[in-house]
Protein backbone atom coordinates (compact mmCIF):
# COMPACT_ATOMS: atom_id res chain seq x y z
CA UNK A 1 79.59 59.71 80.91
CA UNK A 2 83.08 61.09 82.10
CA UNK A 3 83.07 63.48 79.57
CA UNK A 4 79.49 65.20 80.30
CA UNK A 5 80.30 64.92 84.34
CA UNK A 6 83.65 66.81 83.39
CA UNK A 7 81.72 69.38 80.83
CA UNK A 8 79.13 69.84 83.51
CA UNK A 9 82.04 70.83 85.98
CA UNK A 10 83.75 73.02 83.72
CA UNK A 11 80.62 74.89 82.78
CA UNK A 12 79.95 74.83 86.19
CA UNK A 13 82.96 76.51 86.98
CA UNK A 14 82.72 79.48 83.87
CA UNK A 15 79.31 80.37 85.28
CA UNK A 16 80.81 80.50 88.61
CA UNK A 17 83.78 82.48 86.99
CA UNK A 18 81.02 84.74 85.23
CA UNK A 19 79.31 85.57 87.93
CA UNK A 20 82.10 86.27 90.21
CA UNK A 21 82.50 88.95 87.21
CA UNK A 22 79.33 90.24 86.90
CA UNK A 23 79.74 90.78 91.06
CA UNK A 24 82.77 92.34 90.46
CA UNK A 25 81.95 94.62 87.39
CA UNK A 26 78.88 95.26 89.62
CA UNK A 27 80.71 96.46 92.72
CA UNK A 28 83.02 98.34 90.43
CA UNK A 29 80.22 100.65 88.94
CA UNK A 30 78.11 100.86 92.43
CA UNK A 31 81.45 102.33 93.62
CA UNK A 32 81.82 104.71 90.53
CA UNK A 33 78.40 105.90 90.94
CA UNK A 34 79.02 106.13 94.69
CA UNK A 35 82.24 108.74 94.02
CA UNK A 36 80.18 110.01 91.59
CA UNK A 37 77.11 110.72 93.74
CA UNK A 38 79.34 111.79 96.84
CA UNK A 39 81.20 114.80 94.13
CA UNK A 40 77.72 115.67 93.07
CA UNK A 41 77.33 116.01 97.04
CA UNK A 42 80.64 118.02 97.88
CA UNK A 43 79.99 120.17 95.10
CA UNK A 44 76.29 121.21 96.39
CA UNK A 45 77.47 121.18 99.78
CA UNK A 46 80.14 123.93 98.99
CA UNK A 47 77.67 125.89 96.98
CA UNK A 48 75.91 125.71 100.14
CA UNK A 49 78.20 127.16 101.99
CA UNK A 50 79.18 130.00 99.72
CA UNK A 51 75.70 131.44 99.54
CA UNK A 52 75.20 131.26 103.81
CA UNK A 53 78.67 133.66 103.29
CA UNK A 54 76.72 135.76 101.05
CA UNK A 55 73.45 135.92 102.80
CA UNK A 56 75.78 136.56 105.98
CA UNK A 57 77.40 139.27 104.38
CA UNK A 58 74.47 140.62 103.17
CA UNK A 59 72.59 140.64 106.16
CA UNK A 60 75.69 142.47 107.88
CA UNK A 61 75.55 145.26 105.16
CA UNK A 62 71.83 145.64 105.65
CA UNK A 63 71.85 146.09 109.58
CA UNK A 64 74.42 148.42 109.35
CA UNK A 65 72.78 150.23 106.18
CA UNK A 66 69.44 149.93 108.79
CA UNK A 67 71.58 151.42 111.66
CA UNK A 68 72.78 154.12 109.56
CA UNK A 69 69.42 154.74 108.41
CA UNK A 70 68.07 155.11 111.92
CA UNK A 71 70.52 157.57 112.82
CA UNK A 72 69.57 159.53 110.01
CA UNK A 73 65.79 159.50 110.95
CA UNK A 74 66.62 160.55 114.47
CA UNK A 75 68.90 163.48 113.58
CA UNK A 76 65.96 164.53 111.03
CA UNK A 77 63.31 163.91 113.17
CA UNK A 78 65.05 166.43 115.83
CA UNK A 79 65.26 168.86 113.12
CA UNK A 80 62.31 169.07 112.37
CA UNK A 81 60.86 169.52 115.90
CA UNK A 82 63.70 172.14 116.60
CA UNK A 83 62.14 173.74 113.46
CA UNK A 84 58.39 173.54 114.00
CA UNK A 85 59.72 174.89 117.45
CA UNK A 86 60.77 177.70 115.42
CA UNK A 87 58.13 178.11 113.29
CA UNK A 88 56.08 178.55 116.47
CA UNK A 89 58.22 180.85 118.36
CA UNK A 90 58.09 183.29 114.78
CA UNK A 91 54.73 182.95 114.24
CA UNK A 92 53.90 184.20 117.95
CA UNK A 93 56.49 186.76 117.99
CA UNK A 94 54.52 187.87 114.68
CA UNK A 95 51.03 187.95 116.11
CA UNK A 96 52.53 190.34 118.76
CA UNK A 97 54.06 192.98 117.48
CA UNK A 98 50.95 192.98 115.19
């Protein structure tokens, strides 16, 4: 009766030893997959933050492309009323010495 009360302990004590294992083993990969999860993370986070520096960049190049491009349109559009200006001015002068 000894015996079995002692085998009952000791088993008693391996399952406990087992399962402070398996808890530990346990903790050990939710941690692993925890670092792994949080590099996975880091890694999206700075590929975040490089493309907001390329869409800034971008966006700077295109207002100042749009700038440029406005300025160009103004200085064309004045051209072309100083010329239909002319146009008119010649086209007169023609129809009076005619």
């Amino acid at each position: 009766m000894k015996s079995l009360k002692s085998s009952r302990v000791k088993l008693g004590q391996l399952e406990l030893c087992f399962i402070q294992n398996d808890s530990a083993k346990m903790q050990q990969v939710s941690a692993e997959k925890l670092d792994e999860e949080l590099t996975v993370a880091r890694l999206y986070i700075n590929k975040m933050k490089s493309e907001v520096k390329n869409v800034v960049q971008r966006s700077s190049q295109l207002e100042v492309a749009q700038s440029e491009g406005n300025q160009k349109m103004g200085e064309m559009e004045k051209s072309l009323s100083d010329n239909r200006l002319l146009i008119q001015q010649v086209c007169c002068a023609y129809r009076f010495h005619l």
